[in-house]
Protein backbone atom coordinates (compact mmCIF):
# COMPACT_ATOMS: atom_id res chain seq x y z
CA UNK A 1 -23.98 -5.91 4.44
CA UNK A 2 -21.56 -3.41 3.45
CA UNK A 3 -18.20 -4.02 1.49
CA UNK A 4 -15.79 -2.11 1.54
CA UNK A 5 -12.14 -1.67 -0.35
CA UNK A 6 -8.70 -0.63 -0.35
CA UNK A 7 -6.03 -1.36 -2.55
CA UNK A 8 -2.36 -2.83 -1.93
CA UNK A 9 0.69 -0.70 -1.11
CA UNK A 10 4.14 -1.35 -0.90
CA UNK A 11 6.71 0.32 0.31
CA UNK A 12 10.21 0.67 -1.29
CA UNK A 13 12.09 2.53 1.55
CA UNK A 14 11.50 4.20 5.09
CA UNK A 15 12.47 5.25 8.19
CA UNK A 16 10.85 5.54 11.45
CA UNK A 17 9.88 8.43 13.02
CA UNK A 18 11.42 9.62 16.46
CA UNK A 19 8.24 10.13 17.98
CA UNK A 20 6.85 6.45 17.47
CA UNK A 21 3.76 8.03 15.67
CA UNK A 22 4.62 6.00 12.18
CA UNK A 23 7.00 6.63 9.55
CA UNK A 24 8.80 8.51 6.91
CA UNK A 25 9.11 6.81 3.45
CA UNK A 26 7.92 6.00 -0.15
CA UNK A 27 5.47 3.84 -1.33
CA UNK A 28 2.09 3.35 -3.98
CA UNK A 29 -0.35 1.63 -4.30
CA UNK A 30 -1.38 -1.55 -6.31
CA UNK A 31 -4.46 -2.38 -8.70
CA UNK A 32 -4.68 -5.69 -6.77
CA UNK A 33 -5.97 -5.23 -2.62
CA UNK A 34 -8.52 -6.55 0.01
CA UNK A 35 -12.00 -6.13 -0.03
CA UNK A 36 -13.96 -6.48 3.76
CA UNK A 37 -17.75 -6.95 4.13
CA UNK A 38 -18.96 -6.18 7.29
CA UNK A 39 -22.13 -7.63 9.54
CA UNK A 40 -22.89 -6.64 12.98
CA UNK A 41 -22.41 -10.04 15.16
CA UNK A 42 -22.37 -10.76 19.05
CA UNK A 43 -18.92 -10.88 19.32
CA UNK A 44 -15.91 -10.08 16.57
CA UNK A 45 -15.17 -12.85 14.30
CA UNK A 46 -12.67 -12.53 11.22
CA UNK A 47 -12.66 -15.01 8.02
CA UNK A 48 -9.81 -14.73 5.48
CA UNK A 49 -10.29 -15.94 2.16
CA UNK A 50 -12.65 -18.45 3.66
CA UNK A 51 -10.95 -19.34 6.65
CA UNK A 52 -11.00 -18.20 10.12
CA UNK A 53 -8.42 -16.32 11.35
CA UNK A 54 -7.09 -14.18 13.77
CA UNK A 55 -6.28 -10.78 12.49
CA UNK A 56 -5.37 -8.61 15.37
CA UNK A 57 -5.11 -4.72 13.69
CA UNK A 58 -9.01 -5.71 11.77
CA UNK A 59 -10.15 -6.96 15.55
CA UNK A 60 -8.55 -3.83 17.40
CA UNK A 61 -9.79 -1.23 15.19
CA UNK A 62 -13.27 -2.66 15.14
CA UNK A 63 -12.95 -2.77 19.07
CA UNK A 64 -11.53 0.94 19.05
CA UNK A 65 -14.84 1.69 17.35
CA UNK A 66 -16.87 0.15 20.08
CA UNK A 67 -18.45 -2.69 17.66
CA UNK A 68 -18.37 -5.97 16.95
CA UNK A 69 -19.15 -7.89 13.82
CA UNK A 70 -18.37 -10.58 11.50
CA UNK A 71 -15.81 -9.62 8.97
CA UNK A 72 -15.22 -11.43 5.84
CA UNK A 73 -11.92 -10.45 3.94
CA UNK A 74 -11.47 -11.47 0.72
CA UNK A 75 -7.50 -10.79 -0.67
CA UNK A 76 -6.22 -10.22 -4.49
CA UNK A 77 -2.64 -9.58 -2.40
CA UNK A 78 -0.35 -11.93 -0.69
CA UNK A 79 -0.70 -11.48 2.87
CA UNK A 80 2.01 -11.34 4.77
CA UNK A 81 4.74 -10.31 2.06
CA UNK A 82 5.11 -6.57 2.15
CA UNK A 83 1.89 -5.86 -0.08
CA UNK A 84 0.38 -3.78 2.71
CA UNK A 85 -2.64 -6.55 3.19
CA UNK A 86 -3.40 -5.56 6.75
CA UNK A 87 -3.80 -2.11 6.06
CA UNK A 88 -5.79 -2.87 3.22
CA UNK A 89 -7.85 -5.20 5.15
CA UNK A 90 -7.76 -3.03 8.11
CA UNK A 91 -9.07 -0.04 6.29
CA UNK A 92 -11.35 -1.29 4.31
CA UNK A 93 -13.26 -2.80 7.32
CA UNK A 94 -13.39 0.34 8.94
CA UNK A 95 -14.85 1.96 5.93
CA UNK A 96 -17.72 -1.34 5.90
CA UNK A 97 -18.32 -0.53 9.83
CA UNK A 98 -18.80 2.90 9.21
CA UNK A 99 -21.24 1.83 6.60
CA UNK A 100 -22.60 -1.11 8.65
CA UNK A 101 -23.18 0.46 12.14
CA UNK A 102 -24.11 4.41 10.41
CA UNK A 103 -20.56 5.81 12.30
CA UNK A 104 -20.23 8.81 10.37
CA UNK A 105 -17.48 8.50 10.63
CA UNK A 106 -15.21 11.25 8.62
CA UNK A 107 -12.90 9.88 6.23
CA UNK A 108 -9.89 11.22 8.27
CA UNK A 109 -11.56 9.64 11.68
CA UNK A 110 -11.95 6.44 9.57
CA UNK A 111 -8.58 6.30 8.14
CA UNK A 112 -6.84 7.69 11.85
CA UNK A 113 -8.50 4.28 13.65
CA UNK A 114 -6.96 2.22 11.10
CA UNK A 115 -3.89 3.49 11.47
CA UNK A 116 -3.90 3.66 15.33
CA UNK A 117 -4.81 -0.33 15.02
CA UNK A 118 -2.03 -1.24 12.48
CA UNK A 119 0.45 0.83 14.95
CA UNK A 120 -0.70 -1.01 17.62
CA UNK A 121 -0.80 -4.47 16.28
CA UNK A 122 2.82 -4.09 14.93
CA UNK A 123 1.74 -4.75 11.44
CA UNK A 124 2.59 -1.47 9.48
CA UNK A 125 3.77 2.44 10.46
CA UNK A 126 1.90 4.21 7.12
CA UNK A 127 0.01 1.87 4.91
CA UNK A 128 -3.07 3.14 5.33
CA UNK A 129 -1.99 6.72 4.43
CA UNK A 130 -1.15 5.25 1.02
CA UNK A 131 -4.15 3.00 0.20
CA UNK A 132 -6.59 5.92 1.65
CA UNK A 133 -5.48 7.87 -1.29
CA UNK A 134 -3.22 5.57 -3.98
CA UNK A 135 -0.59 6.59 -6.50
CA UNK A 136 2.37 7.07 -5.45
CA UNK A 137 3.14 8.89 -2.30
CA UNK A 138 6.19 9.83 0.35
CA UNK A 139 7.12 12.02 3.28
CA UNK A 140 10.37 12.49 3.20
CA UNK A 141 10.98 14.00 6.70
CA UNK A 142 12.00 17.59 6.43
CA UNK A 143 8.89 18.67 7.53
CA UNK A 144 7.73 18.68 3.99
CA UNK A 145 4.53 16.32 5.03
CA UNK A 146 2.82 13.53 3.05
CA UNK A 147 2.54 14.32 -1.06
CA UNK A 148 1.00 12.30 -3.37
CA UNK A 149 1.80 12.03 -7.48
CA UNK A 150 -0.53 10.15 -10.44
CA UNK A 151 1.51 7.40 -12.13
CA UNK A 152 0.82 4.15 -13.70
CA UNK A 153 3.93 2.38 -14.23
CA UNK A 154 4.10 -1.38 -14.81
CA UNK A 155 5.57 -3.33 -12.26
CA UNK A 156 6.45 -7.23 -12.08
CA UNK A 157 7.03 -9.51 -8.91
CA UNK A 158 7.76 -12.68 -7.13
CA UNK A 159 6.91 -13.14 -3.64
CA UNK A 160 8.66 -16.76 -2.16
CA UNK A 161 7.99 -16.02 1.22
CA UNK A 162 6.99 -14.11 3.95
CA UNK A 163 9.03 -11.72 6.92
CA UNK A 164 6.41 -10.91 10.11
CA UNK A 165 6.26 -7.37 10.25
CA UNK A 166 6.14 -7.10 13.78
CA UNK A 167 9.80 -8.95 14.16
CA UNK A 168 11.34 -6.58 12.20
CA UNK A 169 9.63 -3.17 13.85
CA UNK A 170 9.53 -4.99 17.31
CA UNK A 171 13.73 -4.91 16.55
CA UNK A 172 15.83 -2.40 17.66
CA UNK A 173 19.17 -3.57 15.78
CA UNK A 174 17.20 -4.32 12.56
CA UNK A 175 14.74 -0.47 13.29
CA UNK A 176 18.92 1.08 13.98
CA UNK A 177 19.73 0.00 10.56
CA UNK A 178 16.52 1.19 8.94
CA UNK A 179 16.67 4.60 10.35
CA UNK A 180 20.03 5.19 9.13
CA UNK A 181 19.78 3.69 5.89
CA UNK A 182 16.14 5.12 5.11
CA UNK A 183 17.09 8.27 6.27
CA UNK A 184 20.30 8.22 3.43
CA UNK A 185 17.55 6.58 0.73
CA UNK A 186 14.48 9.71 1.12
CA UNK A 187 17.30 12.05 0.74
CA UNK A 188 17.85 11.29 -3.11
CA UNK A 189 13.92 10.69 -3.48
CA UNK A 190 12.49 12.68 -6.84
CA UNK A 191 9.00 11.93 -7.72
CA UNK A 192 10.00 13.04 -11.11
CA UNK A 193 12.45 10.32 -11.68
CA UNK A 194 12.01 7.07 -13.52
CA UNK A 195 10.96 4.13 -11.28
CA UNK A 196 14.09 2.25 -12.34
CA UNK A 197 16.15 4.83 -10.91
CA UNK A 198 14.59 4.72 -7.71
CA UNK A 199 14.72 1.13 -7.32
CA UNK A 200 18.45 1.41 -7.64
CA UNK A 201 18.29 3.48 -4.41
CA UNK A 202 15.79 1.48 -3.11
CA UNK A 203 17.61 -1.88 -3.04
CA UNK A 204 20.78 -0.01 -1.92
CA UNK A 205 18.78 0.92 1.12
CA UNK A 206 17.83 -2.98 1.26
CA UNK A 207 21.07 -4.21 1.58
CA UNK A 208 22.33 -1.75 3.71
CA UNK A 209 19.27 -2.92 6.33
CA UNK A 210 20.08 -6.83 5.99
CA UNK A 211 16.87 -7.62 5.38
CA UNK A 212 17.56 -9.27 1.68
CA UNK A 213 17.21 -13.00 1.63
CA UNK A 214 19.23 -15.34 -0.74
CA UNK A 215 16.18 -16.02 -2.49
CA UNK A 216 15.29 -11.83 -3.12
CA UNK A 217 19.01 -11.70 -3.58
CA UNK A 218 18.47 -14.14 -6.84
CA UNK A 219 15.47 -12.45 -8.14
CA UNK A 220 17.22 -9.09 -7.91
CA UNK A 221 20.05 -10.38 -10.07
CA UNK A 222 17.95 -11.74 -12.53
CA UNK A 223 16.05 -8.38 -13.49
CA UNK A 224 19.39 -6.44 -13.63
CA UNK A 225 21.31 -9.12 -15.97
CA UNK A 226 18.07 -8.28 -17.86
CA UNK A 227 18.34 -4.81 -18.28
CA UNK A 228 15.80 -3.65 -15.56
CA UNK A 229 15.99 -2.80 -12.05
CA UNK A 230 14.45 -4.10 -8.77
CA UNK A 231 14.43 -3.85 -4.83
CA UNK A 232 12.71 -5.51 -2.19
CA UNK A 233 9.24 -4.87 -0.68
CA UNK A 234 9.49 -3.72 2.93
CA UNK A 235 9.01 -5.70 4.81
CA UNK A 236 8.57 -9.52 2.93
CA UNK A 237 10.39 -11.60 1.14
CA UNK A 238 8.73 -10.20 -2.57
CA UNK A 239 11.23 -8.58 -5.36
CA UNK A 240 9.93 -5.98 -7.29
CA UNK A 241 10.77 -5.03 -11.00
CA UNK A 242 10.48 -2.14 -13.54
CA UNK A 243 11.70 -2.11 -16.61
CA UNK A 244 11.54 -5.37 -17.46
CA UNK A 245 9.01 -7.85 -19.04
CA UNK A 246 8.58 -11.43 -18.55
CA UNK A 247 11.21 -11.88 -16.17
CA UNK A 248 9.08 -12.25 -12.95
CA UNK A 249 5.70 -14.57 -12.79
CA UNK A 250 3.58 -11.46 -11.58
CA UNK A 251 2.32 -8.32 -12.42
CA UNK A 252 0.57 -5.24 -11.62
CA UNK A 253 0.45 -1.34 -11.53
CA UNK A 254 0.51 1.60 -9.77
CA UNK A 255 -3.39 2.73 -8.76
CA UNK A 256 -4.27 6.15 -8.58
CA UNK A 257 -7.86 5.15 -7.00
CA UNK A 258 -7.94 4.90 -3.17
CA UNK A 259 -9.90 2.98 -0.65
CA UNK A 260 -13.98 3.55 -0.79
CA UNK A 261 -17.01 1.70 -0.35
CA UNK A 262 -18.64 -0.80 -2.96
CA UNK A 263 -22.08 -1.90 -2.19
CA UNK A 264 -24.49 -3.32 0.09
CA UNK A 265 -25.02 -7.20 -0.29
């Protein structure tokens, strides 16, 4: 049985595209993600961690592939709190199906299906993009494409909760506020600067999209009374923090190694 995985992203700021096709933004990708082994199976049947569960973009994409299979999905990420788990998930399972059914599949076929399933299920506009290929990477509109840097910066964080996806991208006020706001945020985006700097822009654009709970609210105003800077992962109710140590329970770092296949069990 093949296993696959992909690593965690989040992302700090974006915008929707016009077209409906996904998004612009910035994001990068986490050490910690979502491994999938895949077995062929009668009908589709997806286990989290254990459980069963349904997980609509991993039971769409294998569907959009014309298999089905029993998927386990083992996670290092919070689900469901702007770490990018189903596109992790949902990527990495395509990369195990390729493996498990002999696809061969090409890794931009493999990583368009994922994406097409995430659109579709309302869980994410660009994850995949990032965890295909890790570090840290944007598309800042402008027709300047997707670009991709090497870093390894240290970042801490507390997730308290989780925001659905889908009711924020499934909302035009809240999407309104997004566009306009993410639109202001990519335009001051340097790769070159320090990550503290862009979180200052990046929780700007937070606030501006009302998305901030009391709870983020607190965490944000802890890291800055200690010297650092944070913002909120989009979309889930998890601060982020660089520039700081000890101040948040969690931590992990930037990855510069993308999604691939582990092994046959």
């Amino acid at each position: 049985m093949p296993t696959a995985y992909a690593p965690g992203s989040v992302t700090t700021v974006f915008a929707p595209r016009e077209d409906g096709e996904g998004s612009f933004g910035v994001s990068f990708a986490v050490a910690d993600g979502v491994r999938a082994t895949v077995e062929p199976a009668a009908e589709t049947a997806v286990r989290l961690d254990g459980e069963a569960t349904d997980f609509e973009p991993v039971e769409g994409v294998l569907d959009s592939l014309g298999v089905a299979a029993a998927v386990e999905l083992d996670a290092e990420i919070p689900v469901g709190r702007g770490f990018g788990a189903s596109g992790a998930a949902t990527l990495a399972t395509t990369l195990a199906a390729d493996a498990a059914f002999e696809l061969d599949l090409s890794r931009e076929e493999a990583v368009g299906a994922a994406h097409r399933a995430e659109v579709a299920a309302g869980t994410g506009l660009g994850d995949v993009f990032v965890q295909d290929r890790a570090g840290l990477a944007w598309n800042a509109g402008g027709g300047g494409g997707r670009n991709r840097v090497e870093r390894d910066d240290r970042i801490e964080y507390v997730s308290t909760g989780g925001i659905a996806t889908e009711s924020v991208l499934g909302d035009e006020a809240s999407m309104a506020r997004v566009a306009d706001a993410g639109t202001d945020a990519l335009a001051m985006f340097d790769p070159e600067d320090p990550l503290e700097e862009w979180f200052g822009t990046a929780w700007a654009f937070a606030r501006r999209t009302g998305l901030p709970t009391p709870a983020v609210e607190e965490a944000v105003g802890r890291v800055a009374e200690a010297g650092g800077a944070a913002t909120m992962a989009m979309v889930g109710e998890t601060v982020l923090a660089a520039g700081v140590e000890g101040v948040l329970p969690e931590a992990t770092r930037i990855t510069n190694e993308g999604a691939r296949l582990l092994e046959r069990t």
